[in-house]
N, C-alpha and C. Protein backbone atom coordinates (compact mmCIF):
# COMPACT_ATOMS: atom_id res chain seq x y z
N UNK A 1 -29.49 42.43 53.73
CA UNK A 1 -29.77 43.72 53.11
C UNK A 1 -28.43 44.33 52.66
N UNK A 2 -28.30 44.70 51.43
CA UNK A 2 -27.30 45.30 51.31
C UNK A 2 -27.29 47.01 51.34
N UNK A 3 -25.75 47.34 50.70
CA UNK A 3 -25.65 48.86 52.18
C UNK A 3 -26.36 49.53 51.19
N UNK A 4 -26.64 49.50 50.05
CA UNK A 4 -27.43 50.36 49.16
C UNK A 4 -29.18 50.64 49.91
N UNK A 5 -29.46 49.15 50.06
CA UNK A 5 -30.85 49.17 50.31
C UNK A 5 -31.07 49.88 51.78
N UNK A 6 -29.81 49.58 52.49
CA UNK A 6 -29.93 50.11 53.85
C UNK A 6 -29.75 51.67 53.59
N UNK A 7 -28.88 52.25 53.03
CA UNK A 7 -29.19 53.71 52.81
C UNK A 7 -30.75 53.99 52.28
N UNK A 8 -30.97 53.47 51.33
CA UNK A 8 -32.49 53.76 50.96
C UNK A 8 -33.42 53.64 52.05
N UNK A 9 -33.16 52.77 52.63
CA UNK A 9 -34.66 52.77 54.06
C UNK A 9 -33.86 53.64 55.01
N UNK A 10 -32.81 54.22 55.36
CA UNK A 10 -32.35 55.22 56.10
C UNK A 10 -32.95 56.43 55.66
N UNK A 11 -33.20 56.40 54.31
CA UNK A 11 -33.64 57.99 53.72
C UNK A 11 -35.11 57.95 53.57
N UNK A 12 -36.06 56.63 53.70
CA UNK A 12 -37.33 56.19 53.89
C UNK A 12 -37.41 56.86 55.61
N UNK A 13 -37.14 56.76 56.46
CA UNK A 13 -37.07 57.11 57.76
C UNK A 13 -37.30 58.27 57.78
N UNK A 14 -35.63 59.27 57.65
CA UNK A 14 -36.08 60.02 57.33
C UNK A 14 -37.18 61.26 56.82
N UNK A 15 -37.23 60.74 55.81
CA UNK A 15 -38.92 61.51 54.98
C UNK A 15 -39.73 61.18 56.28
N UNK A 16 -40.36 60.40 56.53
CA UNK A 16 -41.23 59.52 57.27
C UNK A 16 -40.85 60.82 58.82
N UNK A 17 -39.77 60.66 59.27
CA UNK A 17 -39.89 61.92 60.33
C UNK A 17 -40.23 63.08 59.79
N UNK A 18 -39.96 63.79 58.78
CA UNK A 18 -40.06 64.70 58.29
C UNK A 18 -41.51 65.02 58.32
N UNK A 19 -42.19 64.02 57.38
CA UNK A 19 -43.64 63.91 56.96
C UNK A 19 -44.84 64.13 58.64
N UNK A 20 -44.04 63.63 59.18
CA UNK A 20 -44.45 63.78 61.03
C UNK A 20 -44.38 65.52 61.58
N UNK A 21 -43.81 66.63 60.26
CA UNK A 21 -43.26 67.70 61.12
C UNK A 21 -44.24 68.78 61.01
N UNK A 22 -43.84 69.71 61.38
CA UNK A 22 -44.77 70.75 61.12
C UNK A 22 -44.51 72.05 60.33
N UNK A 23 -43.55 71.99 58.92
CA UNK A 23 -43.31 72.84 57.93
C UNK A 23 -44.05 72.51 56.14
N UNK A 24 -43.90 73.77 55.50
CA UNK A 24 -44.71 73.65 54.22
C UNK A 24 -43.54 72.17 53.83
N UNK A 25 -42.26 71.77 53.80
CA UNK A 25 -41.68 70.98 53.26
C UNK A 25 -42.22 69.34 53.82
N UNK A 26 -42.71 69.80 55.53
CA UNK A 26 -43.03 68.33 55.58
C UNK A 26 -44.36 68.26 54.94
N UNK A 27 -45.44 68.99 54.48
CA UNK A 27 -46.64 68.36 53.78
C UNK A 27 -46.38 67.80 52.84
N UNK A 28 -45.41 68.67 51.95
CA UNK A 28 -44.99 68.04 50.42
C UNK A 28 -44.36 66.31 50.98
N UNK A 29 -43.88 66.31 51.97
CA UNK A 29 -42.95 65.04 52.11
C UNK A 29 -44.21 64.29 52.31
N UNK A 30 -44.90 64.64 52.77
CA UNK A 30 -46.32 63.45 53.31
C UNK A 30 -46.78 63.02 52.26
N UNK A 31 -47.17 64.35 51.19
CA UNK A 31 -47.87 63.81 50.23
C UNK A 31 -47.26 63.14 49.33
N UNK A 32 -46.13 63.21 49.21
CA UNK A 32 -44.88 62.10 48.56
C UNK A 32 -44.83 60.87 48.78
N UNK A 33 -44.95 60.15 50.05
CA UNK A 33 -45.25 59.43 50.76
C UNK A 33 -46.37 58.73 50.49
N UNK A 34 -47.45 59.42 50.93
CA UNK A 34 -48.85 58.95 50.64
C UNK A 34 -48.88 58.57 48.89
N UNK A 35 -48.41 59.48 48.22
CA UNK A 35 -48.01 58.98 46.74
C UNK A 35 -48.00 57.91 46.46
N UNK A 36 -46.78 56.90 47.45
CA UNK A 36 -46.17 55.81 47.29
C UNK A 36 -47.39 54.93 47.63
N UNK A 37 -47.84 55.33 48.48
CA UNK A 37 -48.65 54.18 49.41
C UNK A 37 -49.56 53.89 48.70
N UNK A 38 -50.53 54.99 47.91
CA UNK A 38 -51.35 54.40 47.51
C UNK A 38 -51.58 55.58 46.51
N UNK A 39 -50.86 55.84 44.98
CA UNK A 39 -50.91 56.55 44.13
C UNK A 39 -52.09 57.23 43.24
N UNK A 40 -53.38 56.07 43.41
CA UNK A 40 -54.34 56.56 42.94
C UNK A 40 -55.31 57.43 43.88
N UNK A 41 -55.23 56.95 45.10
CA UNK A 41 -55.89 57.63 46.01
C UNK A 41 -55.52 59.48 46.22
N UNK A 42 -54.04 59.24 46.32
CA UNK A 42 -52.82 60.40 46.95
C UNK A 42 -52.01 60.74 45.75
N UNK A 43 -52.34 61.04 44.46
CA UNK A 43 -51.67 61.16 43.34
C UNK A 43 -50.36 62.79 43.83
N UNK A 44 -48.94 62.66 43.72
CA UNK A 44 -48.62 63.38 43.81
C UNK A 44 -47.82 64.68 42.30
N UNK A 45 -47.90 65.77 42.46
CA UNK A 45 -47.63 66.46 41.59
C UNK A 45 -45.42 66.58 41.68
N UNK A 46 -45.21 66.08 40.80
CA UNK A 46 -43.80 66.03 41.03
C UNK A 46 -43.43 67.68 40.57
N UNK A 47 -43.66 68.28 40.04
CA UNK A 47 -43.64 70.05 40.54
C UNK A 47 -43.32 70.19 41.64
N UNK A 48 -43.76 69.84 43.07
CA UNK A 48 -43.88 70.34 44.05
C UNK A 48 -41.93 69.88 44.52
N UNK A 49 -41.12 68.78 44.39
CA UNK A 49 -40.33 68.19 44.48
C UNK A 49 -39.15 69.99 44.47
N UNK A 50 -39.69 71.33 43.63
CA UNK A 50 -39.07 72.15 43.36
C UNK A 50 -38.88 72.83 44.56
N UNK A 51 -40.08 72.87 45.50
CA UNK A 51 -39.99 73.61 47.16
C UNK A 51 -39.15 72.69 47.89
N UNK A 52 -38.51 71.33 47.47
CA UNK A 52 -37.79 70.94 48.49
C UNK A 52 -36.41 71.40 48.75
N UNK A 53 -35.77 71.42 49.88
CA UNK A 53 -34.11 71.37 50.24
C UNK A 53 -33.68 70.40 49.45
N UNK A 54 -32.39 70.81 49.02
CA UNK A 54 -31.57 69.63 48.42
C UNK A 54 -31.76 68.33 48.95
N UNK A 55 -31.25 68.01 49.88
CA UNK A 55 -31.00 66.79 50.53
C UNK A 55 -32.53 66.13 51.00
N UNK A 56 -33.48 67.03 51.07
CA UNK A 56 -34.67 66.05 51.25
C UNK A 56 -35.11 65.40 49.57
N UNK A 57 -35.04 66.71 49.04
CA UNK A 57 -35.03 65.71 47.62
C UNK A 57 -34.22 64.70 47.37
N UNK A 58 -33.20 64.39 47.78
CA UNK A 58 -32.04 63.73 47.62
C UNK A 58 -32.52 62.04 48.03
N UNK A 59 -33.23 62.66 49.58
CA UNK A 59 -34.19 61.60 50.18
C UNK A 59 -34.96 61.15 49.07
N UNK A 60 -35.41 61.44 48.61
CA UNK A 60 -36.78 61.34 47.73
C UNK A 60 -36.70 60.50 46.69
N UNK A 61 -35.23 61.09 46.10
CA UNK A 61 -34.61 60.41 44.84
C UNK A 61 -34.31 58.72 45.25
N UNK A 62 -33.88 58.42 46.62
CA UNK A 62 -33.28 57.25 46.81
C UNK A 62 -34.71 56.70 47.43
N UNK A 63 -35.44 56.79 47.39
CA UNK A 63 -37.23 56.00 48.23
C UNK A 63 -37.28 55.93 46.60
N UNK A 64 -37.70 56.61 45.98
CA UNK A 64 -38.20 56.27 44.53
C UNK A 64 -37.27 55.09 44.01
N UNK A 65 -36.21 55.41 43.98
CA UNK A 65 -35.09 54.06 43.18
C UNK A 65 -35.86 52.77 44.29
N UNK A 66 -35.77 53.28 45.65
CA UNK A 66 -36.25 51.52 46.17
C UNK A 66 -37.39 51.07 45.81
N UNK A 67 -38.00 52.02 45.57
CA UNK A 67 -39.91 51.76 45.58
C UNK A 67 -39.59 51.35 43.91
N UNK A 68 -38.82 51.63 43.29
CA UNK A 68 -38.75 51.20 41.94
C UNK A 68 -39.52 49.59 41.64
N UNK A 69 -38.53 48.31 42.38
CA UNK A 69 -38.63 47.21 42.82
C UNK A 69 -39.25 47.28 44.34
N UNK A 70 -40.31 47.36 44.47
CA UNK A 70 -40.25 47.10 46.12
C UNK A 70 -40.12 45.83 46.79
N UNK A 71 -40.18 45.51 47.90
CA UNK A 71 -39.45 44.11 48.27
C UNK A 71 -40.73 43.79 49.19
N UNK A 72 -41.17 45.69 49.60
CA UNK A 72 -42.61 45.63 50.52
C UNK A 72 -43.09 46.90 50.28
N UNK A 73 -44.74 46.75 50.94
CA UNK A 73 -44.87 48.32 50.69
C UNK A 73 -44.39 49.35 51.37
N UNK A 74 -44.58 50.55 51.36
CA UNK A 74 -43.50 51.35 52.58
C UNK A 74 -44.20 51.80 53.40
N UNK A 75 -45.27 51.20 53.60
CA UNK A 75 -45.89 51.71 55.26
C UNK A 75 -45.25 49.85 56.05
N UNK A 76 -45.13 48.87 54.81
CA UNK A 76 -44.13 47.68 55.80
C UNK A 76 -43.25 47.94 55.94
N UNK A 77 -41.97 48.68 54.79
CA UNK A 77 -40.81 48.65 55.39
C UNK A 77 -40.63 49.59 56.57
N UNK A 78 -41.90 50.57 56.46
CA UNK A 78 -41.77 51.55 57.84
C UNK A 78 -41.87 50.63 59.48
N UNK A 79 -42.64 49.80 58.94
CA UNK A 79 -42.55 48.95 60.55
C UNK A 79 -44.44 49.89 60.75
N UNK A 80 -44.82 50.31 59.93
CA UNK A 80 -46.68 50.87 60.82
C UNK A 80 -47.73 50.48 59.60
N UNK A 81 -48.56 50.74 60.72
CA UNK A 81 -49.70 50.13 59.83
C UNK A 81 -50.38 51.14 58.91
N UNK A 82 -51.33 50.25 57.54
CA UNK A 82 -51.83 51.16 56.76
C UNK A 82 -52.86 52.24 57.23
N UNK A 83 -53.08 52.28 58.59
CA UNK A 83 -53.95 53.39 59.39
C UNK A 83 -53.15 54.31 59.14
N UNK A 84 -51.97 54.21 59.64
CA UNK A 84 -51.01 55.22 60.33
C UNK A 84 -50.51 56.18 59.12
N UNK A 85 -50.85 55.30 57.96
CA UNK A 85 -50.43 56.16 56.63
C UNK A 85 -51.96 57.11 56.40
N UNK A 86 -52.87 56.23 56.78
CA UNK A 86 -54.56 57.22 56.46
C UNK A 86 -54.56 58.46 57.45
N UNK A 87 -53.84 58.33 58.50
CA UNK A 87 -53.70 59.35 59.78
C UNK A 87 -53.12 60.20 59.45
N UNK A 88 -52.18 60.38 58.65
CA UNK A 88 -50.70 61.28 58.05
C UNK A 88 -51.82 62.70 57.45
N UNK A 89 -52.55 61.45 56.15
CA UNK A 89 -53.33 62.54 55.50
C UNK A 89 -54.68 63.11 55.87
N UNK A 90 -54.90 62.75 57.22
CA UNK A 90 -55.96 63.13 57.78
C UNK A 90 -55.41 64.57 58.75
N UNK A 91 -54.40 64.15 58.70
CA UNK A 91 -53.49 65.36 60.05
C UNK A 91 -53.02 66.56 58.75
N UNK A 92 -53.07 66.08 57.50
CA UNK A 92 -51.94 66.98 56.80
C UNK A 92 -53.48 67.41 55.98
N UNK A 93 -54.68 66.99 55.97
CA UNK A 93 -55.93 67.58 55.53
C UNK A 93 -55.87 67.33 53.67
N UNK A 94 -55.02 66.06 53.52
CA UNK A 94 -54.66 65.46 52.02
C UNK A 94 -55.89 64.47 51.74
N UNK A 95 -56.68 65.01 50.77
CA UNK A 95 -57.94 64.27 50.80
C UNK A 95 -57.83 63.57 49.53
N UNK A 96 -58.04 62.38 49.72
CA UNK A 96 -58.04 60.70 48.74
C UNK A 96 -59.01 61.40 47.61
N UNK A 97 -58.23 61.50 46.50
CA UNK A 97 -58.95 61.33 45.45
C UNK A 97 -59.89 60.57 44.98
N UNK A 98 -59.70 59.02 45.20
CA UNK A 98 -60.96 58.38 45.30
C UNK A 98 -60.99 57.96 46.36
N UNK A 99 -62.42 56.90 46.82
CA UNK A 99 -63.09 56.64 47.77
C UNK A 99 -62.51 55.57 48.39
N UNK A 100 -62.19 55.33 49.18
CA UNK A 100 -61.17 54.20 50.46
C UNK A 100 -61.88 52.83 50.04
């Protein structure tokens, strides 16, 4: 892995704790997330990217460049399963646009 990609899944982590928290910034991070995972389901509004802190956007900016090429999806490079991504938006009350 090189140190680029390793910063990028450092800032994948990141979000990923974040998305675990309990502020208006971690929903946006979830639903960012969930974005990735599965875009048609979890379509996200990149507007919202405007309520973030610098540096979580910053996060955001470097998951997008990896997810550009992905190598895996990012509930693999997270190390959890695709439940654990359906759980996020079940806890954060982010309801799948279409049907599972």
């Amino acid at each position: 892995m090189s140190e680029q990609q390793a910063k990028h899944l450092e800032a994948l982590k990141r979000l990923w704790a974040i998305a675990n928290g309990h502020s208006g910034q971690c929903k946006i991070v979830a639903r960012f997330l969930l974005g990735l995972y599965n875009g048609t389901r979890f379509p996200f509004d990149m507007t919202d990217f405007r309520c973030l802190d610098a540096e979580i956007f910053k996060d955001c900016l470097a998951v997008l460049v990896m997810d550009y090429q992905p190598k895996a999806e990012v509930h693999v490079l997270l190390g959890v399963r695709s439940g654990v991504f359906e759980r996020l938006a079940n806890d954060w009350n982010i309801a799948s646009k279409v049907a599972a």
